[in-house]
PDB file of N, CA and C in Angstrom:
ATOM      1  N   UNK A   1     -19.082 -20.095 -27.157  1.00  0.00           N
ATOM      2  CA  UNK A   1     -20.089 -21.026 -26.689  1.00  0.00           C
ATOM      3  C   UNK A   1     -19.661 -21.602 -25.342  1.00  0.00           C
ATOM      4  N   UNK A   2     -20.809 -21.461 -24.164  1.00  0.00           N
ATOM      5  CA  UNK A   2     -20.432 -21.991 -23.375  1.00  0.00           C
ATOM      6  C   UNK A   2     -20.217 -23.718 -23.235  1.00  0.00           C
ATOM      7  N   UNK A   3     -19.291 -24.386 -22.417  1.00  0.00           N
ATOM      8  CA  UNK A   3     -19.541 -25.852 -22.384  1.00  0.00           C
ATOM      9  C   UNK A   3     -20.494 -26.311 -21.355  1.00  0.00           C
ATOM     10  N   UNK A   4     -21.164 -27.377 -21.569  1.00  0.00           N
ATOM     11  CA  UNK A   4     -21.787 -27.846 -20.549  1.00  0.00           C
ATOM     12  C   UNK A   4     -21.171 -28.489 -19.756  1.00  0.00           C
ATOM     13  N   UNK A   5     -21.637 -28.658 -18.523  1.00  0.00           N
ATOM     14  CA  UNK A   5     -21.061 -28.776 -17.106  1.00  0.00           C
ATOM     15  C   UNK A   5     -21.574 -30.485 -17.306  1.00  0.00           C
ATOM     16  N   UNK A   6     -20.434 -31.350 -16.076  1.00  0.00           N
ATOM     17  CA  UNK A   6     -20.257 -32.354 -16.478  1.00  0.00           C
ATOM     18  C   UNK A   6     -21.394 -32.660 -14.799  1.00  0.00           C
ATOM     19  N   UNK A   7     -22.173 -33.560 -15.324  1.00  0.00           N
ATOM     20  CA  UNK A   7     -23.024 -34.111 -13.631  1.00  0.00           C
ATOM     21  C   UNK A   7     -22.721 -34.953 -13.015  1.00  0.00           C
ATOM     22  N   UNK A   8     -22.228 -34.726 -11.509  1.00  0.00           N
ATOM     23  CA  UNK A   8     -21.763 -35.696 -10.836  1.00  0.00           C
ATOM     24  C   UNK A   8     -23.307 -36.098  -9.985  1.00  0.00           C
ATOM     25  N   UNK A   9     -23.684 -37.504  -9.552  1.00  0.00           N
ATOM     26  CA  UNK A   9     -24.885 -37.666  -8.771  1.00  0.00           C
ATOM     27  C   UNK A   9     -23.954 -38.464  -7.961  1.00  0.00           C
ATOM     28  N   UNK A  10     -24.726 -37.940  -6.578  1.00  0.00           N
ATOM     29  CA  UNK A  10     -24.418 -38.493  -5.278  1.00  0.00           C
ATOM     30  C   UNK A  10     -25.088 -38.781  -4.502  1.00  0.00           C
ATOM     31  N   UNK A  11     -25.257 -40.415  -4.371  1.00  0.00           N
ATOM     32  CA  UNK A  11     -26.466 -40.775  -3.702  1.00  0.00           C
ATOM     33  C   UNK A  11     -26.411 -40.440  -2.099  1.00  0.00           C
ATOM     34  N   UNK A  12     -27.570 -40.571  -1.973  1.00  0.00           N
ATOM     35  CA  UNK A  12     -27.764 -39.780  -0.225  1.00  0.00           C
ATOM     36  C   UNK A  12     -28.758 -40.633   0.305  1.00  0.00           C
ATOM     37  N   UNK A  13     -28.961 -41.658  -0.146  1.00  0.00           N
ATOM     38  CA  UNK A  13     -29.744 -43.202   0.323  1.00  0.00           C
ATOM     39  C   UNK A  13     -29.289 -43.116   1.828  1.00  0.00           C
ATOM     40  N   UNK A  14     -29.965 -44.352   2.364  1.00  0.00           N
ATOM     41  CA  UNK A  14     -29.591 -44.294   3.745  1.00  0.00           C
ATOM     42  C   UNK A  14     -28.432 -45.016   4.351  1.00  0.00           C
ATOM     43  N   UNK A  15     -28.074 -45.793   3.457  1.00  0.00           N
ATOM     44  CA  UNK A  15     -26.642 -46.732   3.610  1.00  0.00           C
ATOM     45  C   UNK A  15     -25.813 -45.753   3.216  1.00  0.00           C
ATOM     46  N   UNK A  16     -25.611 -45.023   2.448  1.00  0.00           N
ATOM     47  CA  UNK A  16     -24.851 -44.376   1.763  1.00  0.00           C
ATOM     48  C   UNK A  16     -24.660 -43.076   2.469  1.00  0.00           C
ATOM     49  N   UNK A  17     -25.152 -42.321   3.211  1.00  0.00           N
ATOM     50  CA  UNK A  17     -25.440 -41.444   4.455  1.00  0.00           C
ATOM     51  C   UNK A  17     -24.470 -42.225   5.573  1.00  0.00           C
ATOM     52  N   UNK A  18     -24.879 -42.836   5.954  1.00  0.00           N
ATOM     53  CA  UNK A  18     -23.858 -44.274   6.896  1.00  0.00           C
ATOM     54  C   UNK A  18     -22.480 -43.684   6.200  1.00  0.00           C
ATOM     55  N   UNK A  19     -22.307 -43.996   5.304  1.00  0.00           N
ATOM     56  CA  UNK A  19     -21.221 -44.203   4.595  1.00  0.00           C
ATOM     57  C   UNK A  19     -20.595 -43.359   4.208  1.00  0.00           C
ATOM     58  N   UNK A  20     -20.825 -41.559   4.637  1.00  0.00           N
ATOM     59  CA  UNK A  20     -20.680 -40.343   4.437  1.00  0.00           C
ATOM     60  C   UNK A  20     -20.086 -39.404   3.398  1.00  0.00           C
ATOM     61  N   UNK A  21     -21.716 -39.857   2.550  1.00  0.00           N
ATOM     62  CA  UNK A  21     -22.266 -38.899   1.477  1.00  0.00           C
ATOM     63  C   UNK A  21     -22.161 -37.539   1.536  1.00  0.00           C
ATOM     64  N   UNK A  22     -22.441 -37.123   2.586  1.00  0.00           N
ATOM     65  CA  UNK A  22     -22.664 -35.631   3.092  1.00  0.00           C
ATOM     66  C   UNK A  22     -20.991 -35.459   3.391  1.00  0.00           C
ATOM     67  N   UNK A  23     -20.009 -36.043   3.536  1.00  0.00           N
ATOM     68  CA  UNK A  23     -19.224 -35.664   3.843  1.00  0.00           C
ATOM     69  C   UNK A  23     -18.322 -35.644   2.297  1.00  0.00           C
ATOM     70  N   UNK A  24     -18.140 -36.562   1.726  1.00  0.00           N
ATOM     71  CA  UNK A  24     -17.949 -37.110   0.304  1.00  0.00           C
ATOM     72  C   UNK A  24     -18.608 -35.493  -0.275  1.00  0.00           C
ATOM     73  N   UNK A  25     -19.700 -35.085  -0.320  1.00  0.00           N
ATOM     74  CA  UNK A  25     -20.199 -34.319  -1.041  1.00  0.00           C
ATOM     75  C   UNK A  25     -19.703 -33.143  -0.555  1.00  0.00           C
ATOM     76  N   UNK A  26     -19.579 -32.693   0.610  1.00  0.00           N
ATOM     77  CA  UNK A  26     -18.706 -31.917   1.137  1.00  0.00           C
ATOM     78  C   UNK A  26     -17.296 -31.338   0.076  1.00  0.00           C
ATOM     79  N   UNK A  27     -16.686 -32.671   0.465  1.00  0.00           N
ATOM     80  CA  UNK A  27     -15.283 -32.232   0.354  1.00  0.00           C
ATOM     81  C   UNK A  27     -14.851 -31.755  -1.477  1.00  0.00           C
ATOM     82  N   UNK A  28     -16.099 -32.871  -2.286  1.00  0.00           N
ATOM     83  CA  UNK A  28     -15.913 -32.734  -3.646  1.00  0.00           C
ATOM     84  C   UNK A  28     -16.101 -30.901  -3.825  1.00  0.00           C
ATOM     85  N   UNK A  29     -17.212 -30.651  -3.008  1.00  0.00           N
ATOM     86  CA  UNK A  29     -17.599 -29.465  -3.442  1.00  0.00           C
ATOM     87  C   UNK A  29     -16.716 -28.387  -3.343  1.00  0.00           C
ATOM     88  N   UNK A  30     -15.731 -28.423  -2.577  1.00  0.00           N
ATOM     89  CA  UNK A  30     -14.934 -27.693  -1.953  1.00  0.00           C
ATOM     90  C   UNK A  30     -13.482 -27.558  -2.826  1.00  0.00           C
ATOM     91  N   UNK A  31     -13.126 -29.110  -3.562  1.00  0.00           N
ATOM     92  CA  UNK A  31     -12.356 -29.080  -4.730  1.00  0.00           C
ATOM     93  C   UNK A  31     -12.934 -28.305  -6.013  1.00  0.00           C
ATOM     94  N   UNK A  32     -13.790 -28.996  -6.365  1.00  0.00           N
ATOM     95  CA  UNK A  32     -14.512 -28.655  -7.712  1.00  0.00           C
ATOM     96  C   UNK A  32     -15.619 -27.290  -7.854  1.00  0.00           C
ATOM     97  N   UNK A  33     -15.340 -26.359  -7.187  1.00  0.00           N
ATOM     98  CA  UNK A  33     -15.556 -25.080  -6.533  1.00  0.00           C
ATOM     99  C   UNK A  33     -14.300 -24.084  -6.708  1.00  0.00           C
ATOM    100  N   UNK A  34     -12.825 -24.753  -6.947  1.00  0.00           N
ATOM    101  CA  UNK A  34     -12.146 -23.557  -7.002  1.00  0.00           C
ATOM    102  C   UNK A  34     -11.334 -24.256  -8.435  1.00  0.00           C
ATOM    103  N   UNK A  35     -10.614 -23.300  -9.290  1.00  0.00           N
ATOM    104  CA  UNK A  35      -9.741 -23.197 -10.301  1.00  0.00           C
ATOM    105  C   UNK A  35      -8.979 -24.522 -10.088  1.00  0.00           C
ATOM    106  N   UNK A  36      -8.998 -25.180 -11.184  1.00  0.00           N
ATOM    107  CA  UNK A  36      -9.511 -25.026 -12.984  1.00  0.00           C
ATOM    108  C   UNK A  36     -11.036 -25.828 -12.644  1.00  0.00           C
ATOM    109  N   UNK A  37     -11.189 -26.080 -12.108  1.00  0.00           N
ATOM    110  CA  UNK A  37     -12.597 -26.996 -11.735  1.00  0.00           C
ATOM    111  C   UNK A  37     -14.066 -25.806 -12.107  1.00  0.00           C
ATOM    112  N   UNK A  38     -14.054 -24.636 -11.625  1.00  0.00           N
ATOM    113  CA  UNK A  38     -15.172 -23.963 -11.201  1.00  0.00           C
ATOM    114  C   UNK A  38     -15.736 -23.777 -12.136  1.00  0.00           C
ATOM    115  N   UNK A  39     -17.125 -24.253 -12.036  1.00  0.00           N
ATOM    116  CA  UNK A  39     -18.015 -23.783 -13.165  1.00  0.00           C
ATOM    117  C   UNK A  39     -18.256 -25.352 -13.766  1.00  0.00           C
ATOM    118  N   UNK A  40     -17.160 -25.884 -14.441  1.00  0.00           N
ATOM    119  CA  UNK A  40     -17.721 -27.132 -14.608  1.00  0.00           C
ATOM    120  C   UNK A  40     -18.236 -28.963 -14.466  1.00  0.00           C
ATOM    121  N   UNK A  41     -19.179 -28.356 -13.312  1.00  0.00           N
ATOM    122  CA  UNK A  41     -19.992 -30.081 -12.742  1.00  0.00           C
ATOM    123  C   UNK A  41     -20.611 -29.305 -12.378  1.00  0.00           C
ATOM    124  N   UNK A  42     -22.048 -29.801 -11.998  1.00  0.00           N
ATOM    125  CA  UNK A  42     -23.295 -30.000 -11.190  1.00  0.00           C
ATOM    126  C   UNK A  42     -23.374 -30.869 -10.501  1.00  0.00           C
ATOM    127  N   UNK A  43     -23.842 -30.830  -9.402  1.00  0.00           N
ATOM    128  CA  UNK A  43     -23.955 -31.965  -8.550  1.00  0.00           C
ATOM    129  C   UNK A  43     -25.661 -32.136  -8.379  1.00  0.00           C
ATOM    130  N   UNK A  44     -25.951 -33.168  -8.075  1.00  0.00           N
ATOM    131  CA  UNK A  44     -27.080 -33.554  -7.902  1.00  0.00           C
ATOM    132  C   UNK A  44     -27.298 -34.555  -6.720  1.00  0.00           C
ATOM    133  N   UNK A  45     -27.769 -34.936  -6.150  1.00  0.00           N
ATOM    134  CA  UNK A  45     -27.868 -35.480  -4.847  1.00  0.00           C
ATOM    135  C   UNK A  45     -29.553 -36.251  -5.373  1.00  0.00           C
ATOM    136  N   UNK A  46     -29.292 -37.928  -5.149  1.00  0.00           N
ATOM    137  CA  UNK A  46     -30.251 -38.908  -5.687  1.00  0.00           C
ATOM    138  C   UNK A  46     -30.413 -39.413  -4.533  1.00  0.00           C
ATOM    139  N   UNK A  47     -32.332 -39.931  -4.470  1.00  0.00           N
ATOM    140  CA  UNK A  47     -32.408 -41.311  -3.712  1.00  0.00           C
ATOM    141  C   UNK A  47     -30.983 -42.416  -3.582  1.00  0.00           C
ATOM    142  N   UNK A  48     -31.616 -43.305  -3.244  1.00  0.00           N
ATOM    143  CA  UNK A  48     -31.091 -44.927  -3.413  1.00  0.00           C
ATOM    144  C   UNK A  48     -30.927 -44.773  -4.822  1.00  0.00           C
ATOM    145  N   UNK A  49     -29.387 -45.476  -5.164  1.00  0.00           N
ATOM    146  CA  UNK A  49     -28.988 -46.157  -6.358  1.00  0.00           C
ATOM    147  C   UNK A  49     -29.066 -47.308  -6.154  1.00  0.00           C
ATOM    148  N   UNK A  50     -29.523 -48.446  -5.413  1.00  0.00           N
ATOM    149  CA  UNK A  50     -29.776 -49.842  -4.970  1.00  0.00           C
ATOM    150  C   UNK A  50     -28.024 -50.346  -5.671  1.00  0.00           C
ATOM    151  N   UNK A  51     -27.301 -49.921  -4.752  1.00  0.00           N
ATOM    152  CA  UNK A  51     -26.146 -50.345  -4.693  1.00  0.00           C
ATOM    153  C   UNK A  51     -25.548 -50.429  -3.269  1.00  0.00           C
ATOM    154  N   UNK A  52     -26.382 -50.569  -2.467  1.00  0.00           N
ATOM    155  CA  UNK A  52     -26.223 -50.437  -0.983  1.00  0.00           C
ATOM    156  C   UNK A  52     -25.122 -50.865  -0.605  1.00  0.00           C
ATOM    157  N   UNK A  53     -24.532 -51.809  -0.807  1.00  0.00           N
ATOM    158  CA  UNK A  53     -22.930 -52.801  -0.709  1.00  0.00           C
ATOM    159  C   UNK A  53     -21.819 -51.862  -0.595  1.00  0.00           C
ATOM    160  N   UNK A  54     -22.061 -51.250  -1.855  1.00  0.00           N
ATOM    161  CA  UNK A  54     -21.140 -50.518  -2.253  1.00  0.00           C
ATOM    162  C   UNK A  54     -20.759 -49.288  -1.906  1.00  0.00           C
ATOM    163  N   UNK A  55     -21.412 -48.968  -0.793  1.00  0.00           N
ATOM    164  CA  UNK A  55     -21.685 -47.193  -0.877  1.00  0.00           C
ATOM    165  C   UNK A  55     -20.238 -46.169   0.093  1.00  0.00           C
ATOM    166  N   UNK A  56     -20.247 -45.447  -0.140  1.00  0.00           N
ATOM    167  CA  UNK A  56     -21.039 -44.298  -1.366  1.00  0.00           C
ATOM    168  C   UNK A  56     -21.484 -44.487  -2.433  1.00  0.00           C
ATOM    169  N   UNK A  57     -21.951 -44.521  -2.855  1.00  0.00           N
ATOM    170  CA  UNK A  57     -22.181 -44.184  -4.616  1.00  0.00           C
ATOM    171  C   UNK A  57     -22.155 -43.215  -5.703  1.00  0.00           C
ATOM    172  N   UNK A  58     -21.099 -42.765  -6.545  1.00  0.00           N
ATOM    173  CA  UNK A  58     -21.425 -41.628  -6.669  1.00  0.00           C
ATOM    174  C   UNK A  58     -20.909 -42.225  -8.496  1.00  0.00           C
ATOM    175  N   UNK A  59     -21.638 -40.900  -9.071  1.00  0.00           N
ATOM    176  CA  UNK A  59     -21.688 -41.016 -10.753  1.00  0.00           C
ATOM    177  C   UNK A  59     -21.132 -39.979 -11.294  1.00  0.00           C
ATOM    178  N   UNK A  60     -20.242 -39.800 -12.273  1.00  0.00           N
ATOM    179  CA  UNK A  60     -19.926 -38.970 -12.985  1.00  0.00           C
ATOM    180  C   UNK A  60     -20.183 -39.080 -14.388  1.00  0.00           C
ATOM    181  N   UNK A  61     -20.844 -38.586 -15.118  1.00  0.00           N
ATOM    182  CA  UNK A  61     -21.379 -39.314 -16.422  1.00  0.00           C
ATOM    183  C   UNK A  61     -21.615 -40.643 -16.534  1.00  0.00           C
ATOM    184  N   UNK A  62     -20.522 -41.364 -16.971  1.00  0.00           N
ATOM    185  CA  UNK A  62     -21.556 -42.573 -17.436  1.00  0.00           C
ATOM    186  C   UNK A  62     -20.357 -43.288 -16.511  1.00  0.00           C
ATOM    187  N   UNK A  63     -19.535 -43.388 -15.373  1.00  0.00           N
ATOM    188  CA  UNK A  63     -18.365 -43.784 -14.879  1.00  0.00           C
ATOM    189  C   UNK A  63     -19.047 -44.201 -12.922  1.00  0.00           C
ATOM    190  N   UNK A  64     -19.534 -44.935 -13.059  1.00  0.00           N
ATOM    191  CA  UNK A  64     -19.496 -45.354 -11.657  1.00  0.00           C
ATOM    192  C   UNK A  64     -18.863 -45.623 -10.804  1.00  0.00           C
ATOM    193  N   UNK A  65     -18.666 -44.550  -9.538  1.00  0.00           N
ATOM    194  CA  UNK A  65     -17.570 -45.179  -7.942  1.00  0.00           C
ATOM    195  C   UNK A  65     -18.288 -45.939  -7.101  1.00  0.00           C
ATOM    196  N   UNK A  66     -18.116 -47.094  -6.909  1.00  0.00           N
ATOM    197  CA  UNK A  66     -17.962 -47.541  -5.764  1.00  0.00           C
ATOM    198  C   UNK A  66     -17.285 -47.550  -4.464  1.00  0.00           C
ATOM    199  N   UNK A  67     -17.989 -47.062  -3.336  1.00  0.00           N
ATOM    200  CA  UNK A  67     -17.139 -47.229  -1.992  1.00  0.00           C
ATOM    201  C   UNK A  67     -16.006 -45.584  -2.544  1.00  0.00           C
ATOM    202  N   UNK A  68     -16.803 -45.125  -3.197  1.00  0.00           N
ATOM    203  CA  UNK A  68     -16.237 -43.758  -3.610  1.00  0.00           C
ATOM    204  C   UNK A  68     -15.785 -42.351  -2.433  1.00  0.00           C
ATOM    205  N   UNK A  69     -14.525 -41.815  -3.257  1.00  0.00           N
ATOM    206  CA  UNK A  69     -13.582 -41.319  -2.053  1.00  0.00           C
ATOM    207  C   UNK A  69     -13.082 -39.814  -3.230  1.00  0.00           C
ATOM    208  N   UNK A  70     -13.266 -38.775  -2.596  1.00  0.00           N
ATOM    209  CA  UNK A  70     -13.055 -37.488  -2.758  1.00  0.00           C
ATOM    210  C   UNK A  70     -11.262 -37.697  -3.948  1.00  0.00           C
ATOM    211  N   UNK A  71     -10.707 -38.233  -3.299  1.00  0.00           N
ATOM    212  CA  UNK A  71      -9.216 -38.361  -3.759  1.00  0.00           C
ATOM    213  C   UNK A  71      -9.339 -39.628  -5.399  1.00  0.00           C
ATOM    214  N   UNK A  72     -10.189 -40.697  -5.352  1.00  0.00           N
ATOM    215  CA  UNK A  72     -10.491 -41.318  -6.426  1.00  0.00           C
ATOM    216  C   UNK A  72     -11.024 -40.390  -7.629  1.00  0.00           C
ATOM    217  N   UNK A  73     -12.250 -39.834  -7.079  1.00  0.00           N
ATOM    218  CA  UNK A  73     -13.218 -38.847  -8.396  1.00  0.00           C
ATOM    219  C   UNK A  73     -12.268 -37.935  -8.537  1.00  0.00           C
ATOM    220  N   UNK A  74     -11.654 -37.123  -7.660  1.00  0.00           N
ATOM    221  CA  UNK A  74     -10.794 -36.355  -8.457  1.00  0.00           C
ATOM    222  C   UNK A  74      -9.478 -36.492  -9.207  1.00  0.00           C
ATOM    223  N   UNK A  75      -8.891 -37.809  -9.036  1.00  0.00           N
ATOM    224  CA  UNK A  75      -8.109 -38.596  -9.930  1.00  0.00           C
ATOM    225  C   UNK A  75      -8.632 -38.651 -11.283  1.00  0.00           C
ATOM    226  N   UNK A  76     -10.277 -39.523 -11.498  1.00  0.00           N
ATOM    227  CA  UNK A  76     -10.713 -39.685 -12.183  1.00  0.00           C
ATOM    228  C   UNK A  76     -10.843 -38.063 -13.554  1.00  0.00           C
ATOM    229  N   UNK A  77     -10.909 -37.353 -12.375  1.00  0.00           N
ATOM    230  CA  UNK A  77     -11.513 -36.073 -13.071  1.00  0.00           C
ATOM    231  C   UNK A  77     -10.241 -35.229 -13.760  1.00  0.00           C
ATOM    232  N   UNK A  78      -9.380 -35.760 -13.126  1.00  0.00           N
ATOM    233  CA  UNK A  78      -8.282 -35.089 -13.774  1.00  0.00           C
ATOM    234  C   UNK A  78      -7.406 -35.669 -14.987  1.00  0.00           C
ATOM    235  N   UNK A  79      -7.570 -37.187 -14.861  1.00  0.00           N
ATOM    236  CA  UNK A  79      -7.357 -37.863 -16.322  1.00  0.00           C
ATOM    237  C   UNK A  79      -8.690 -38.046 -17.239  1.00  0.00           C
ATOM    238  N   UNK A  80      -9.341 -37.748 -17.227  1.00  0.00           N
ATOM    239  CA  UNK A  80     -10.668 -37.939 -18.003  1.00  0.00           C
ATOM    240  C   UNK A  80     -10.242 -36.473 -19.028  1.00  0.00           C
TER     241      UNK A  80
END
């Protein structure tokens, strides 16, 4: 049985763009794209999370980053 893939959302609001989403989304993709990572996350790319303060914003199941950084989520992702 296959497992299901875990969804990361990454907002791409306009503060959060400022705050470089596209780059953030970049770099995740580029980790979580090669071994042991590949295959499981989806990424999804959202409006505004009306967390503008905070941004980036990015979600991994039910685990919210704030002011979120390529080197945090994949911390996260590796003790989870």
């Amino acid at each position: 049985m296959k497992h299901p893939r875990k969804l990361i959302f990454i907002c791409c609001g306009s503060d959060c763009k400022k705050a470089g989403c596209k780059k953030l989304s970049k770099d995740l993709a580029e980790n979580l794209n090669q071994a042991p990572y590949k295959g499981k996350f989806k990424f999804i790319k959202t409006k505004c999370l009306d967390m503008c303060k905070s941004a980036p914003v990015t979600i991994i199941q039910d685990h919210f980053f704030k002011k979120a950084s390529p080197e945090r989520m994949l911390k996260f992702i590796d003790e989870d």
